[in-house]
PDB file of N, CA and C in Angstrom:
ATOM      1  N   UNK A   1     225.048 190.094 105.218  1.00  0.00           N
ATOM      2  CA  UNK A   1     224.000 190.970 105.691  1.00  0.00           C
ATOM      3  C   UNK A   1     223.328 190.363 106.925  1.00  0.00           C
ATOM      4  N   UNK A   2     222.550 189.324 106.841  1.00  0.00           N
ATOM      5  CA  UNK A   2     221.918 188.461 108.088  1.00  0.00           C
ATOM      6  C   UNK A   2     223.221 188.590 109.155  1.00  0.00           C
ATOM      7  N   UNK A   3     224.646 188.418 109.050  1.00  0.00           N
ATOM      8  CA  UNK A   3     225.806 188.576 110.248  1.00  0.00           C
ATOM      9  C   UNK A   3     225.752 190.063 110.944  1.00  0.00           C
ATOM     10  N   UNK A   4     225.372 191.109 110.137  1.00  0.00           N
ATOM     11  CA  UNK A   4     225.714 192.004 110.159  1.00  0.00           C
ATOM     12  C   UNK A   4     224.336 192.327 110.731  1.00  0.00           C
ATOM     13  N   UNK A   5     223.200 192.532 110.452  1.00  0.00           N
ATOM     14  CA  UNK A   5     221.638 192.351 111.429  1.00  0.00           C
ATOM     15  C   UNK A   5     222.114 191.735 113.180  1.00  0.00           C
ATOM     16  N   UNK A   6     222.538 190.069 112.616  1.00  0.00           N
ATOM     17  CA  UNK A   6     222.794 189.338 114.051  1.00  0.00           C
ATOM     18  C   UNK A   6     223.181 190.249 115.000  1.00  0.00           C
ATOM     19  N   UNK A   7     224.872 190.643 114.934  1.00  0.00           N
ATOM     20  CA  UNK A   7     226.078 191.461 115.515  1.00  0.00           C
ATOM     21  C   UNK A   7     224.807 192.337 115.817  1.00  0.00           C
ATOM     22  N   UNK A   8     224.035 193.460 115.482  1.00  0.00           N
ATOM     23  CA  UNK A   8     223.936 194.631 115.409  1.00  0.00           C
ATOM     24  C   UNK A   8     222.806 194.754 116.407  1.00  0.00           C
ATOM     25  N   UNK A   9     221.740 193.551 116.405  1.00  0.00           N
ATOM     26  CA  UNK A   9     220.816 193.247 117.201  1.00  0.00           C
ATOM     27  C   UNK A   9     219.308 193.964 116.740  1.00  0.00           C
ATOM     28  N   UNK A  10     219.230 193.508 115.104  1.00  0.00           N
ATOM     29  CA  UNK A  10     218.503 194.266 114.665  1.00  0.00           C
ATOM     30  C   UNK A  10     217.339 192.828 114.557  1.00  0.00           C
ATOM     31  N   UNK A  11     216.057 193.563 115.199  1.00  0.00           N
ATOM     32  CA  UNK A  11     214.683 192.391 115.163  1.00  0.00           C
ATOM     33  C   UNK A  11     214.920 192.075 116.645  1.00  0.00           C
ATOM     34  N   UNK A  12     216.022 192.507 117.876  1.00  0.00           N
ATOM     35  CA  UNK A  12     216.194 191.775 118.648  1.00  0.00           C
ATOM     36  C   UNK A  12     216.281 193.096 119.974  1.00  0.00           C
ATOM     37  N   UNK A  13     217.122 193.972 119.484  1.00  0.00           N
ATOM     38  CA  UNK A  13     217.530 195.290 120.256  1.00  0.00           C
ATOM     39  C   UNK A  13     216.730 196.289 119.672  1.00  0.00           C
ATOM     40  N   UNK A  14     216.845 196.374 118.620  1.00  0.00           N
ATOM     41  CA  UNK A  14     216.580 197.379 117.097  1.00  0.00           C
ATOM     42  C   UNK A  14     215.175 197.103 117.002  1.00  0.00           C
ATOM     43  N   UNK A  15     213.819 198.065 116.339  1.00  0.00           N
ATOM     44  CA  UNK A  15     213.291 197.800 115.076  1.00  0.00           C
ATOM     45  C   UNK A  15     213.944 198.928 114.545  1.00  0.00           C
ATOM     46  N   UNK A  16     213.354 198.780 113.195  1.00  0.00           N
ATOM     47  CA  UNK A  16     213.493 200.059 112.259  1.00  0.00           C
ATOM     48  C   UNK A  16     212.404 200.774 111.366  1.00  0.00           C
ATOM     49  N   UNK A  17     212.460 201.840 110.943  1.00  0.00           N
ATOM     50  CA  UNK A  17     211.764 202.245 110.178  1.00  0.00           C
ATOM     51  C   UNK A  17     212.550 203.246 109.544  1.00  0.00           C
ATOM     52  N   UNK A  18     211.886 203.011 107.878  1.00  0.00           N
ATOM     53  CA  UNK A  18     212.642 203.607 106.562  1.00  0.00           C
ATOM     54  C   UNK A  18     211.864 204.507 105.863  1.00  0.00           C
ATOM     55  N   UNK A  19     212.365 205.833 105.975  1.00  0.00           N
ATOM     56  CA  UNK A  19     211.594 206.669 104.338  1.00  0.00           C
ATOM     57  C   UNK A  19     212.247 206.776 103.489  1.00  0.00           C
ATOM     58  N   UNK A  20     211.444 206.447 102.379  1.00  0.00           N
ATOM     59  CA  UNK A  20     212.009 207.477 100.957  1.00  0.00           C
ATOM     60  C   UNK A  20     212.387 208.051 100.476  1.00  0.00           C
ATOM     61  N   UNK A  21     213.032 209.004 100.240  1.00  0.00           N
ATOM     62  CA  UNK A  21     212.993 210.462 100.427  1.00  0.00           C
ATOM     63  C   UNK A  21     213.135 210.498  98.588  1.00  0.00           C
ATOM     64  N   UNK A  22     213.806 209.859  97.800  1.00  0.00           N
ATOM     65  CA  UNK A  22     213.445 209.991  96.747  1.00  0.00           C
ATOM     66  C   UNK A  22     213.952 208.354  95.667  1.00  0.00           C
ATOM     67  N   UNK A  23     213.884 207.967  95.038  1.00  0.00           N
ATOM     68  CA  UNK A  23     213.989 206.822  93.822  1.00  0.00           C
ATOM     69  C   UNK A  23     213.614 207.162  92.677  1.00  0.00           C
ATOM     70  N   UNK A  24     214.682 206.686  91.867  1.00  0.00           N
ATOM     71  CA  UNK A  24     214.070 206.188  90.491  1.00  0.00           C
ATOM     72  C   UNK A  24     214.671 205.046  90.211  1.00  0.00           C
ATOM     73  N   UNK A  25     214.742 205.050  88.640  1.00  0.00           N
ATOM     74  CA  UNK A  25     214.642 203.607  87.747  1.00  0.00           C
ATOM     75  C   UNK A  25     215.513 204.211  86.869  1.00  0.00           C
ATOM     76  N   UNK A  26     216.088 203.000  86.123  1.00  0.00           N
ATOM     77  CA  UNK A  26     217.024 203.101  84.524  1.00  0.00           C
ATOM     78  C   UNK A  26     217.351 201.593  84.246  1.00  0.00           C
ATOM     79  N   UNK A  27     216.031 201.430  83.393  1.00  0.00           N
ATOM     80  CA  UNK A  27     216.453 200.063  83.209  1.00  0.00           C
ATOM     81  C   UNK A  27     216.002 199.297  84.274  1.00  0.00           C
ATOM     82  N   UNK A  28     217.013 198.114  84.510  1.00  0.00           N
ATOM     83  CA  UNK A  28     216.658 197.577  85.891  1.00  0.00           C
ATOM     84  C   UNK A  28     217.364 197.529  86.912  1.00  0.00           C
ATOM     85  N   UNK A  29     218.323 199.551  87.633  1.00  0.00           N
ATOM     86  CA  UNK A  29     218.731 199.475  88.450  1.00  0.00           C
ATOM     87  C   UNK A  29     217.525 200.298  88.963  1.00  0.00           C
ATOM     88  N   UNK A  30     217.370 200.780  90.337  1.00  0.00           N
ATOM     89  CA  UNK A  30     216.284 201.488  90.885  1.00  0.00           C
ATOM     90  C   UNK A  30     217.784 202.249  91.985  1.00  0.00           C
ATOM     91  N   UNK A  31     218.115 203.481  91.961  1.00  0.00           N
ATOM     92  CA  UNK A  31     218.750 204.149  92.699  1.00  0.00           C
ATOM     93  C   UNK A  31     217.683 204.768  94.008  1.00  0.00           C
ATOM     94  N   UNK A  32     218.259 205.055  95.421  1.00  0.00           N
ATOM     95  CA  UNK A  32     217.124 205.168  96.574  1.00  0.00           C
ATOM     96  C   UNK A  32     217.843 205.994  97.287  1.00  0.00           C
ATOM     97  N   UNK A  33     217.457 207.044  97.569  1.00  0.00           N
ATOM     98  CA  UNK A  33     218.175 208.327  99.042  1.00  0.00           C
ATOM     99  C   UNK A  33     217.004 207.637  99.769  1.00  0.00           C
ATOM    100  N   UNK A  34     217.291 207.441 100.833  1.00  0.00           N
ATOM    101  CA  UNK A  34     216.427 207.398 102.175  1.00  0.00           C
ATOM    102  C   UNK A  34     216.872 207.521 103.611  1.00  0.00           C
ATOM    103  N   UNK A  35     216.429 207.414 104.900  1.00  0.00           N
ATOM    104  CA  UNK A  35     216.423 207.634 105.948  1.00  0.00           C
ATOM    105  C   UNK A  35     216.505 206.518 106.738  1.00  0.00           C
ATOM    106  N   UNK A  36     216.853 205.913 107.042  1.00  0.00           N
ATOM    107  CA  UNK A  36     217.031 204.550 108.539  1.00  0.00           C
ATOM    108  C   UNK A  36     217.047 204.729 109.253  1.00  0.00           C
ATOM    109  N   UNK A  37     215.763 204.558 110.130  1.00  0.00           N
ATOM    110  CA  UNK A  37     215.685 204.955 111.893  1.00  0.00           C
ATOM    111  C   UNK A  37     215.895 203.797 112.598  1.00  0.00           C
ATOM    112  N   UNK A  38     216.696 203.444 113.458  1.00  0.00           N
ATOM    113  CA  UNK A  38     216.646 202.373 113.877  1.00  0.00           C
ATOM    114  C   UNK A  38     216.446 202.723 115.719  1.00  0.00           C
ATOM    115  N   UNK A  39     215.372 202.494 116.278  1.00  0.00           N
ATOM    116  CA  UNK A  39     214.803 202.576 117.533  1.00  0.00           C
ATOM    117  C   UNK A  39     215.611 201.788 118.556  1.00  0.00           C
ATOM    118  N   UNK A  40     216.350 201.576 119.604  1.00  0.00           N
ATOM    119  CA  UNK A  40     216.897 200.832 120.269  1.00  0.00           C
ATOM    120  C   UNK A  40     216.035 200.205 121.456  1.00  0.00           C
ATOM    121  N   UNK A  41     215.191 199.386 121.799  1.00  0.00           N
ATOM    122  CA  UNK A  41     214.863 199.109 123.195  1.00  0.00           C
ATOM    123  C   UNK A  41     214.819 200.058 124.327  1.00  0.00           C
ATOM    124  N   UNK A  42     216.046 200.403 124.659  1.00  0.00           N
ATOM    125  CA  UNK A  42     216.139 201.025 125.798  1.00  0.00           C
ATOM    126  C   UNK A  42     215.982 202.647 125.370  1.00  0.00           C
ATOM    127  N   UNK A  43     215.693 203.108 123.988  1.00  0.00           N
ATOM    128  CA  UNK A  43     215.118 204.564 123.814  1.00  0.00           C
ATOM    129  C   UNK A  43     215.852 205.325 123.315  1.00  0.00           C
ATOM    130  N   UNK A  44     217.226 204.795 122.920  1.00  0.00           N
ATOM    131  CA  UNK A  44     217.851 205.104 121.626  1.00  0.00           C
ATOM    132  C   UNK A  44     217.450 205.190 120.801  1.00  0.00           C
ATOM    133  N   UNK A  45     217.950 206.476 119.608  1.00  0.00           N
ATOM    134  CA  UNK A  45     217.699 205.983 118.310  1.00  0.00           C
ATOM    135  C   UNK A  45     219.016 206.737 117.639  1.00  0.00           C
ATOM    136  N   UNK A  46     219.101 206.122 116.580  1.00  0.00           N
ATOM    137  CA  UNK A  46     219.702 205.825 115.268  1.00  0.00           C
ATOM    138  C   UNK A  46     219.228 206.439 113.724  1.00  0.00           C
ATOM    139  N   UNK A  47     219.802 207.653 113.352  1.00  0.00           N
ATOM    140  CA  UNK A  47     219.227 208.165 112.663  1.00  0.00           C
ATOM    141  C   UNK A  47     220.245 208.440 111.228  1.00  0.00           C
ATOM    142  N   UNK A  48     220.212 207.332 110.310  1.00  0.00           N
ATOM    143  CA  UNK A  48     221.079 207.435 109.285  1.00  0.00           C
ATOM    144  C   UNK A  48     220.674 207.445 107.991  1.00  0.00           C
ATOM    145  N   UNK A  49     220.959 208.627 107.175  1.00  0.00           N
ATOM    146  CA  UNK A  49     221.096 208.973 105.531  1.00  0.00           C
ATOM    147  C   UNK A  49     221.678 207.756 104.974  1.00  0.00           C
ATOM    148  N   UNK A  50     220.748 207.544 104.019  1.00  0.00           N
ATOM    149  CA  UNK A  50     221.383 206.315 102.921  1.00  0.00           C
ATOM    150  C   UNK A  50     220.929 206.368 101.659  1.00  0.00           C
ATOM    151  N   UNK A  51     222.148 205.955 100.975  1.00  0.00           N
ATOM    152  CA  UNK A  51     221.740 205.957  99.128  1.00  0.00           C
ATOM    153  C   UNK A  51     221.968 204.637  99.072  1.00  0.00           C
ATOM    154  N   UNK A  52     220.645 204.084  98.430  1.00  0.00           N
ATOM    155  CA  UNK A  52     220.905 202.286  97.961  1.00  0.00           C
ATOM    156  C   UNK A  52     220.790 202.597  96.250  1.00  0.00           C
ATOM    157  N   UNK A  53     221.305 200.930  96.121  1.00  0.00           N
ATOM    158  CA  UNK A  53     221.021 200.976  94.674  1.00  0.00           C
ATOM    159  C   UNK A  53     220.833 198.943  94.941  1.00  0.00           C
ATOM    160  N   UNK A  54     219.462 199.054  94.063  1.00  0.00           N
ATOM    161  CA  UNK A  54     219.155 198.023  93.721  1.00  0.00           C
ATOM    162  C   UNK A  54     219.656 197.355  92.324  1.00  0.00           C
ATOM    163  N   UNK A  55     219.609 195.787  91.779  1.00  0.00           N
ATOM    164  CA  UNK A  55     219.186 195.589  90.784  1.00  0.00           C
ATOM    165  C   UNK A  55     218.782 194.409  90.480  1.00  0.00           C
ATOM    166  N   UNK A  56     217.265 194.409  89.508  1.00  0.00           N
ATOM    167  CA  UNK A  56     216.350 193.718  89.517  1.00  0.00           C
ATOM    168  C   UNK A  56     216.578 192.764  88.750  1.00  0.00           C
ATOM    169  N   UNK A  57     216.439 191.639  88.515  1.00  0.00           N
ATOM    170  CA  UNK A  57     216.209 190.628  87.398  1.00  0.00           C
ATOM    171  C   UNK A  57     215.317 189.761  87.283  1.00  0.00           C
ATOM    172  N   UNK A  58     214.420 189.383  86.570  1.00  0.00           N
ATOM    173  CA  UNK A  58     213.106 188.719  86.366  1.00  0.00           C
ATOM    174  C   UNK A  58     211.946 188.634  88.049  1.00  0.00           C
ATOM    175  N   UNK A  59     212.373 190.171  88.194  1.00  0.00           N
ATOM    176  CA  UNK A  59     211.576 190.654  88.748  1.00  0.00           C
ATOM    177  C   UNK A  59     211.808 190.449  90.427  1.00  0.00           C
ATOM    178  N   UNK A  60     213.381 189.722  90.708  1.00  0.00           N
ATOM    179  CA  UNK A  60     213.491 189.670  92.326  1.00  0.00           C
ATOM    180  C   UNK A  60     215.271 190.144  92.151  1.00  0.00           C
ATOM    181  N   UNK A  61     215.424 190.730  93.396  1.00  0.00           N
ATOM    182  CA  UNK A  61     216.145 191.521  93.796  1.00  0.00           C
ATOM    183  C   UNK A  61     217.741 191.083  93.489  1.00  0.00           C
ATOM    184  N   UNK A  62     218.635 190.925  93.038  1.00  0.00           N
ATOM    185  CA  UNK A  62     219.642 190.425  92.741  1.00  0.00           C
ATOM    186  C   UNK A  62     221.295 191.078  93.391  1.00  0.00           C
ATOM    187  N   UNK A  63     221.345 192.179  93.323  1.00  0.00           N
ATOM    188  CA  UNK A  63     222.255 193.525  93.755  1.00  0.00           C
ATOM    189  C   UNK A  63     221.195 194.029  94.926  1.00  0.00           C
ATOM    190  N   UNK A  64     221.842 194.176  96.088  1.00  0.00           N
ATOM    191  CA  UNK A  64     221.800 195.338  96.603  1.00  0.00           C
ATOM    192  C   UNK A  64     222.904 195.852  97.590  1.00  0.00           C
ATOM    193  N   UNK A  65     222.823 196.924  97.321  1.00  0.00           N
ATOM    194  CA  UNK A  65     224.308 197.690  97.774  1.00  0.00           C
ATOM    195  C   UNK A  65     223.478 198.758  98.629  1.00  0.00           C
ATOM    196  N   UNK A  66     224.308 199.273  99.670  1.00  0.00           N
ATOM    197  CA  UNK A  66     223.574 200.609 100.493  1.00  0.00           C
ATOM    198  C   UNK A  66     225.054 201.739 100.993  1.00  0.00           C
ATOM    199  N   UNK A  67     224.682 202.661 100.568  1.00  0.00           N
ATOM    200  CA  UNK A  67     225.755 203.547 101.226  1.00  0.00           C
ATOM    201  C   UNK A  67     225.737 204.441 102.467  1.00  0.00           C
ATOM    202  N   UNK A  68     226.340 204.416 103.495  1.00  0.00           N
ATOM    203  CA  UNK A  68     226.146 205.395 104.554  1.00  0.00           C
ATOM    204  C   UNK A  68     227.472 205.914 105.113  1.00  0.00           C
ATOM    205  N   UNK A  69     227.721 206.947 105.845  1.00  0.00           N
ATOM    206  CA  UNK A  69     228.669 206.798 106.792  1.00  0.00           C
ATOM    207  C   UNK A  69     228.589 206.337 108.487  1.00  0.00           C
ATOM    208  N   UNK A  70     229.948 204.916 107.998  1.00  0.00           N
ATOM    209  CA  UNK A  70     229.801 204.532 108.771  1.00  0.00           C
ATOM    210  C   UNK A  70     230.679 204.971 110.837  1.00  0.00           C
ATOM    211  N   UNK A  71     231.113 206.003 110.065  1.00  0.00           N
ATOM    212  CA  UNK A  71     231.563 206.932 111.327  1.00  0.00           C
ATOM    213  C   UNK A  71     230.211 207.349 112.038  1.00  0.00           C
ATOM    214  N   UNK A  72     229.262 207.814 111.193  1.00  0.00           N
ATOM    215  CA  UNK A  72     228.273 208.494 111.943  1.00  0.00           C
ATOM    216  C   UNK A  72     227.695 207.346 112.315  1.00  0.00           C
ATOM    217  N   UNK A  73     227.565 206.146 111.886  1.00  0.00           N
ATOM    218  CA  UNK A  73     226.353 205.304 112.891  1.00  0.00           C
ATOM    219  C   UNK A  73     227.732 204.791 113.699  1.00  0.00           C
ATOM    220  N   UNK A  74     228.492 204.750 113.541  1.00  0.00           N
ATOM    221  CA  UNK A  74     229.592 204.145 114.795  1.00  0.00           C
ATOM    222  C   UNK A  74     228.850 205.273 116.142  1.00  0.00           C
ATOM    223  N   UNK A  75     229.326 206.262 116.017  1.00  0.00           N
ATOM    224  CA  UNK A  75     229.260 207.396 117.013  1.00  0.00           C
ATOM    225  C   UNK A  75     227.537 207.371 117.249  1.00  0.00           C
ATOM    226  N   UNK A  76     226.876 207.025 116.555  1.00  0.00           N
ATOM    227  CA  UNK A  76     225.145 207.331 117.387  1.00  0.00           C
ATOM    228  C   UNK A  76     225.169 205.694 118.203  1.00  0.00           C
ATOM    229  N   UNK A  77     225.627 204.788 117.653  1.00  0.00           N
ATOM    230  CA  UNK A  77     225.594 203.048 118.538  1.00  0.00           C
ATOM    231  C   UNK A  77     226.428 203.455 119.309  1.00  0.00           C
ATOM    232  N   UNK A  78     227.533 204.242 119.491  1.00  0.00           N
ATOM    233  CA  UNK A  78     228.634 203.946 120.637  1.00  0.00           C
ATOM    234  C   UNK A  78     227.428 205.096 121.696  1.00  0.00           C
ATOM    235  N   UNK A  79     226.827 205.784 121.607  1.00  0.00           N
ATOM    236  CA  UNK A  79     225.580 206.463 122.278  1.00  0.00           C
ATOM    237  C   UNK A  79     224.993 205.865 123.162  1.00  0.00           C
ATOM    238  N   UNK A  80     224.230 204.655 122.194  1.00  0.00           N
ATOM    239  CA  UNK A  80     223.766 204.276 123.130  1.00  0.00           C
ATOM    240  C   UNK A  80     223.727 202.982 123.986  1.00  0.00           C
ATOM    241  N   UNK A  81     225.200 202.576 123.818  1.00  0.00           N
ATOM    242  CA  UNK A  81     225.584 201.198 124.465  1.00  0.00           C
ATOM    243  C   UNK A  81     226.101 201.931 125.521  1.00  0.00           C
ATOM    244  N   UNK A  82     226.482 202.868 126.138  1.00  0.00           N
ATOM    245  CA  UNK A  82     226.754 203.355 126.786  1.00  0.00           C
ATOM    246  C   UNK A  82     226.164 202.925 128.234  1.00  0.00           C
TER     247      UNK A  82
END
């Protein structure tokens, strides 16, 4: 994950900002639909659907997995490296 931030130039090119859009719980996975905006410097943005799934154990984060397609953020980054 931190390689994959580095490469991507996220904290550096990137910020981001995340909504909710919905979560729950079962036990101690927490399933998450949300939104990833990721802002580019130069006035790009990056606008990707994601389902995470967490899972918790004595209360810190242990699993996390995130799903997106990664065709569609290929094609919005190939945008704006342009």
């Amino acid at each position: 994950m931190r390689q994959f931030h580095l490469d991507f130039g996220f904290g550096k090119d990137f910020r981001a900002e995340f909504e909710v859009v919905n979560i729950a719980a079962s036990g101690n996975v927490v399933p998450s639909e949300r939104v990833d905006t990721f802002f580019h410097t130069r006035g790009g943005t990056i606008v990707l659907p994601v389902m995470g799934t967490l899972t918790i154990e004595d209360g810190m984060i242990t699993v996390w997995r995130d799903y997106f397609d990664p065709t569609d953020f290929d094609r919005q980054l190939a945008s704006i490296k342009r």
